[in-house]
C-alpha atoms as a PDB file:
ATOM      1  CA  UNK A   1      26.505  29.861 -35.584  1.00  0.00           C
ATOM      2  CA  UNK A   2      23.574  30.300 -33.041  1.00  0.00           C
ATOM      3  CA  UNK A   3      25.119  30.403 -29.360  1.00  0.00           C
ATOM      4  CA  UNK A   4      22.652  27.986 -28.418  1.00  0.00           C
ATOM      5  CA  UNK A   5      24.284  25.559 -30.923  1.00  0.00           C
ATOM      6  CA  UNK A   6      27.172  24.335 -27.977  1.00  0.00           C
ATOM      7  CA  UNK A   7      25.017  25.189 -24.675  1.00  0.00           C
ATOM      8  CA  UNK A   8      27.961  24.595 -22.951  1.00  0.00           C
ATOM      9  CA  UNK A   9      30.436  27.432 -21.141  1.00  0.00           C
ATOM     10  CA  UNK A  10      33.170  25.255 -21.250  1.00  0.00           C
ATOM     11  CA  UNK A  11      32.943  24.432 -24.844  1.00  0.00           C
ATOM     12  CA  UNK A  12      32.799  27.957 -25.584  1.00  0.00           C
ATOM     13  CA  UNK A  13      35.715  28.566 -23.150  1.00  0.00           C
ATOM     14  CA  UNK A  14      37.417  26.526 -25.112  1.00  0.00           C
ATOM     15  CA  UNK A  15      37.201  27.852 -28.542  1.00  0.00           C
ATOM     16  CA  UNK A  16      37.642  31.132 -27.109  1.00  0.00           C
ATOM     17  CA  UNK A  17      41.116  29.719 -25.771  1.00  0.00           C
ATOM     18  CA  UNK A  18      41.743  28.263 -29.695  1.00  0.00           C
ATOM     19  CA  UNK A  19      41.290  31.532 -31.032  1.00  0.00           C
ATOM     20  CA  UNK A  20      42.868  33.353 -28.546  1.00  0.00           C
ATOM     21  CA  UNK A  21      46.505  31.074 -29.050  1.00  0.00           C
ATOM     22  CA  UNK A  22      45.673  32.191 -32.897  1.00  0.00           C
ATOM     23  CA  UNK A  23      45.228  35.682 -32.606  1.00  0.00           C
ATOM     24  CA  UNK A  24      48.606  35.568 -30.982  1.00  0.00           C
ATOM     25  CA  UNK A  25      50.271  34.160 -33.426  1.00  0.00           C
ATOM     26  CA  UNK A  26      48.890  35.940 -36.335  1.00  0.00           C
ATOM     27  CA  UNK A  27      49.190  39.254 -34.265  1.00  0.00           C
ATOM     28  CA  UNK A  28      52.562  38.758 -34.269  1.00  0.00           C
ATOM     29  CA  UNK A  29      53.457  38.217 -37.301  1.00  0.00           C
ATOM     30  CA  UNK A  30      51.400  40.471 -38.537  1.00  0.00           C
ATOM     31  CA  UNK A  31      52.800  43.566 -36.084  1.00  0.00           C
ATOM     32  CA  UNK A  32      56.056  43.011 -37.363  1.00  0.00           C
ATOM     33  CA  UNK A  33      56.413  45.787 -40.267  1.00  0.00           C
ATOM     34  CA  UNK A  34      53.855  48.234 -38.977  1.00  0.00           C
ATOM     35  CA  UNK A  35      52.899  50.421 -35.812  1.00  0.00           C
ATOM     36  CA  UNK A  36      51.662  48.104 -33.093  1.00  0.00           C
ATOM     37  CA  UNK A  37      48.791  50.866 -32.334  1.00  0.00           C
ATOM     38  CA  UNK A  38      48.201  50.864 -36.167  1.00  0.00           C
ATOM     39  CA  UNK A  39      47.802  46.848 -35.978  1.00  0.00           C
ATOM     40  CA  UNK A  40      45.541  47.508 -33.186  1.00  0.00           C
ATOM     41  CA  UNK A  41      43.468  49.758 -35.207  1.00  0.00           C
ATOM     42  CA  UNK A  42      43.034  47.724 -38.200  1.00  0.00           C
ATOM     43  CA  UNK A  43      42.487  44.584 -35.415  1.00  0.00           C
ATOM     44  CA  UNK A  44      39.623  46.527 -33.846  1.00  0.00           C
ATOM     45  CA  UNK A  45      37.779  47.390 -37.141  1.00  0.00           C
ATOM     46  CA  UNK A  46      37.773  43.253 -38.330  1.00  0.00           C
ATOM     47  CA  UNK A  47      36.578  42.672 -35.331  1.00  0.00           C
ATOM     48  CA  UNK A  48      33.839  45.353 -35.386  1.00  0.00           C
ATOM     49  CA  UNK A  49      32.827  44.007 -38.843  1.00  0.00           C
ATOM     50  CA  UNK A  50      33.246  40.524 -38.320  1.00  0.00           C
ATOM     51  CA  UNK A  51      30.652  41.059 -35.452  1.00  0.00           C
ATOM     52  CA  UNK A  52      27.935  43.444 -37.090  1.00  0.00           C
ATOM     53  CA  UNK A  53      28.045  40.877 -40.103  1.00  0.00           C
ATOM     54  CA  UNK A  54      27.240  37.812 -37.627  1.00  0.00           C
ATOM     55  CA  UNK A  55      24.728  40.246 -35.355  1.00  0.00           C
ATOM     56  CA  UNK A  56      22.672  40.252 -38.829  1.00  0.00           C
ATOM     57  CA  UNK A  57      23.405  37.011 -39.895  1.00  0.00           C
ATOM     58  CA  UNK A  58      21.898  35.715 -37.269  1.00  0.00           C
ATOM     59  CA  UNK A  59      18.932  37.914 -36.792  1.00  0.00           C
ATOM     60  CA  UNK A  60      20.171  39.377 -33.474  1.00  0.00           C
ATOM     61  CA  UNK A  61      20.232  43.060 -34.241  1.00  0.00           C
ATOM     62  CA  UNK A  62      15.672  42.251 -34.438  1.00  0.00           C
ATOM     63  CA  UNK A  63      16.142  41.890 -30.803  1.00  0.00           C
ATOM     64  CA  UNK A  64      18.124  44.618 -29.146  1.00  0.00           C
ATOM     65  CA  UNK A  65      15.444  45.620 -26.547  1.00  0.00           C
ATOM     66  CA  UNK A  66      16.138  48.057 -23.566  1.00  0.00           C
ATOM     67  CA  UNK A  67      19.429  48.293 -22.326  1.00  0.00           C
ATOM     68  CA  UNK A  68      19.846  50.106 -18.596  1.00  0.00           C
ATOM     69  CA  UNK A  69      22.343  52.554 -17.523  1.00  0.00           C
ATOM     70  CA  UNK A  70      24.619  50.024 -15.782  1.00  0.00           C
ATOM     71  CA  UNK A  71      24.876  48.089 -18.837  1.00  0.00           C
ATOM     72  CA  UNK A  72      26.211  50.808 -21.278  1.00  0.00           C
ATOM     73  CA  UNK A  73      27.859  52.068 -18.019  1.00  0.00           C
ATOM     74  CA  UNK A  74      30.069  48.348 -17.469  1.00  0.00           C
ATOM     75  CA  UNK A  75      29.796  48.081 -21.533  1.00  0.00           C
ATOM     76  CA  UNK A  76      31.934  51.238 -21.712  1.00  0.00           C
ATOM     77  CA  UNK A  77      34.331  50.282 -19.035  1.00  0.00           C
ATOM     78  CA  UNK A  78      34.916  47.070 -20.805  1.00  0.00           C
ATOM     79  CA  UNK A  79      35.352  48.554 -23.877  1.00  0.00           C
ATOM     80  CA  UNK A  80      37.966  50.435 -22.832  1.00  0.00           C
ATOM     81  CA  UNK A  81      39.960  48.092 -20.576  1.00  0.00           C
ATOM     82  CA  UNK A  82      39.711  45.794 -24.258  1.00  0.00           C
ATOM     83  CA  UNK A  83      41.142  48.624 -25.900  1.00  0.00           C
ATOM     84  CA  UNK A  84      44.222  49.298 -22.974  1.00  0.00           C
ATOM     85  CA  UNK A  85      44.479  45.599 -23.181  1.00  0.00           C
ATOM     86  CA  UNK A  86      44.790  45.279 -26.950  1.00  0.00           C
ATOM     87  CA  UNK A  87      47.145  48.374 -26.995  1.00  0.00           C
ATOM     88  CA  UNK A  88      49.336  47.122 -24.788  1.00  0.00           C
ATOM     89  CA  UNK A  89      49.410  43.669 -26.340  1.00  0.00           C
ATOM     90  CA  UNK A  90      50.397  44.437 -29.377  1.00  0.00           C
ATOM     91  CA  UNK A  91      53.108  46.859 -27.891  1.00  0.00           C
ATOM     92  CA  UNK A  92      53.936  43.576 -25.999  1.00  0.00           C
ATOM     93  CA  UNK A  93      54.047  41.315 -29.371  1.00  0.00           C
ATOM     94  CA  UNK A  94      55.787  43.920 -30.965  1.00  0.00           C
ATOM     95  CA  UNK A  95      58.731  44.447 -29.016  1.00  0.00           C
ATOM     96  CA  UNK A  96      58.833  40.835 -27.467  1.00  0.00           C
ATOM     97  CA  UNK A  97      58.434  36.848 -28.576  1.00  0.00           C
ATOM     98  CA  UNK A  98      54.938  35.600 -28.820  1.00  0.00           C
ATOM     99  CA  UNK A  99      56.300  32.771 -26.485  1.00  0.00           C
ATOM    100  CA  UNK A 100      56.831  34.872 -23.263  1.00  0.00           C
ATOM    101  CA  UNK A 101      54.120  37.494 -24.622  1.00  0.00           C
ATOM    102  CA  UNK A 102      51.209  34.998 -24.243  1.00  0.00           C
ATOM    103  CA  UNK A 103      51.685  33.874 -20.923  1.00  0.00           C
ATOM    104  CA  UNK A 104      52.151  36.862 -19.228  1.00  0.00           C
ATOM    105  CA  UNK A 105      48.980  38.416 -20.972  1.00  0.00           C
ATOM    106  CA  UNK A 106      47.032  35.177 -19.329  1.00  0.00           C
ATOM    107  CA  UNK A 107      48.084  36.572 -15.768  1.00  0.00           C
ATOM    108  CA  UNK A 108      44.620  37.817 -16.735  1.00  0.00           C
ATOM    109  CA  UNK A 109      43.141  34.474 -15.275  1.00  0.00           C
ATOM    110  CA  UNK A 110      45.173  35.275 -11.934  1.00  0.00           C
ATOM    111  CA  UNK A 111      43.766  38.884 -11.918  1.00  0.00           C
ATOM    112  CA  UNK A 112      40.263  37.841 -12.823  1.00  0.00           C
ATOM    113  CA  UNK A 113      40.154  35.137  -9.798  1.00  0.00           C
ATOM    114  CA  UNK A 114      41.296  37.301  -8.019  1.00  0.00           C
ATOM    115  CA  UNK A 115      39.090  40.659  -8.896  1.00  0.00           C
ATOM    116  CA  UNK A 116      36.024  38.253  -9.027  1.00  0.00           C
ATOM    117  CA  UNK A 117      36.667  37.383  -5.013  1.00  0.00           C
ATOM    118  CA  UNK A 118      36.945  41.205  -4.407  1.00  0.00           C
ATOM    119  CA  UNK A 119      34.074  42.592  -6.327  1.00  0.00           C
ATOM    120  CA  UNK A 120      31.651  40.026  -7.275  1.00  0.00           C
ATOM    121  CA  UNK A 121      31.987  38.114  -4.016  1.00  0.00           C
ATOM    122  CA  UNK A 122      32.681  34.380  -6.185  1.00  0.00           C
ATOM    123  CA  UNK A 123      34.492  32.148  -3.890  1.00  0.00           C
ATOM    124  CA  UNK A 124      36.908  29.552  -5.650  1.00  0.00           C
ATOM    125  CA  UNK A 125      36.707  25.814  -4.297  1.00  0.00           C
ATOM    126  CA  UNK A 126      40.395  24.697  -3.096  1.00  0.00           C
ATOM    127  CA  UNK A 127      41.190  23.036  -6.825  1.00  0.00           C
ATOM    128  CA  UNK A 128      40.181  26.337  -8.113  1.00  0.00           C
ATOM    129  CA  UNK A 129      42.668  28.607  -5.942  1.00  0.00           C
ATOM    130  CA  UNK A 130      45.058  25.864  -6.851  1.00  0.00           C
ATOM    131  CA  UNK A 131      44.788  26.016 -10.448  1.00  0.00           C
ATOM    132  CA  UNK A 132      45.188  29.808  -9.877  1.00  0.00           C
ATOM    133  CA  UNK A 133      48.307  29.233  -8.274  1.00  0.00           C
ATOM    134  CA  UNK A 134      49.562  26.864 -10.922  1.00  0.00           C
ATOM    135  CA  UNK A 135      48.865  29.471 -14.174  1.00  0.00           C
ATOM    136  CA  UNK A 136      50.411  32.210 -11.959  1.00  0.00           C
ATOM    137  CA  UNK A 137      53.629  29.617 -11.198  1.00  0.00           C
ATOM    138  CA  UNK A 138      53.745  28.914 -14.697  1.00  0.00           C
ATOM    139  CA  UNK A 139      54.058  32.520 -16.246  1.00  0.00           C
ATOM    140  CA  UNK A 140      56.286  33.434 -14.005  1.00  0.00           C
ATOM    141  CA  UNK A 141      58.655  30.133 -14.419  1.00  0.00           C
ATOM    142  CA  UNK A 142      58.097  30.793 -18.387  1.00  0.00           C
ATOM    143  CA  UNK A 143      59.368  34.518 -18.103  1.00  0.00           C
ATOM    144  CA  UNK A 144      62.619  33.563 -16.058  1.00  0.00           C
ATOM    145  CA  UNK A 145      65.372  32.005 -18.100  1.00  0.00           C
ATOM    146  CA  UNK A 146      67.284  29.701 -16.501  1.00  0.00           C
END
């Protein structure tokens, strides 16, 4: 699938959502009977694959041009907050219910609002700090039992 096919962020935001929900729910089934940084290791290679395959599928590795410092720089940093992320994910899914898991993991959105004001200078509208607000109200009413 070229990424020009849905030229839309919010369709892709979307999907990534959809696959997200899944990868929950096959993550946790699938961590059940093995090491959750084992799970995490066989999750990272799939998705290594699964991504070199579609890179040339799709032609994409003919284009790699110049990349700058600051890009394998931030590349590297992501890299390894995906990798503390994934770690502690599956630790998460592991030890606790998919159901509680999830939410808590999309605090993310919070922290990304709120990371994007401090170091990339975004600004929110009103709706959007409100929205913020609500996903942060809703983990936290999800992870209290009443």
């Amino acid at each position: 699938m070229n990424p020009d096919t849905f030229p839309s962020w919010q369709v892709w935001a979307f999907l990534s959502a959809v696959f997200a929900a899944l990868t929950a729910i096959f993550a946790k089934i699938g961590v059940e009977d093995i090491n959750s940084d084992l799970a995490t290791l066989i999750r990272t290679v799939i998705v290594l694959i699964s991504l070199a395959l579609i890179l040339f599928a799709t032609g994409q590795f003919n284009q790699i041009g110049p990349i700058s410092t600051k890009s394998w720089v931030f590349l590297f940093l992501s890299g390894l907050g995906t990798g503390a992320s994934w770690i502690c994910y599956f630790r998460a899914l592991k030890l606790g219910p998919a159901t509680l898991v999830a939410p808590i993991d999309k605090l993310s959105v919070v922290l990304v609002a709120l990371f994007g004001v401090v170091f990339l200078g975004e600004r929110p509208s009103l709706n959007g700090w409100l929205g913020i607000a609500m996903i942060a109200a809703g983990a936290v009413l999800i992870v209290f039992k009443s």
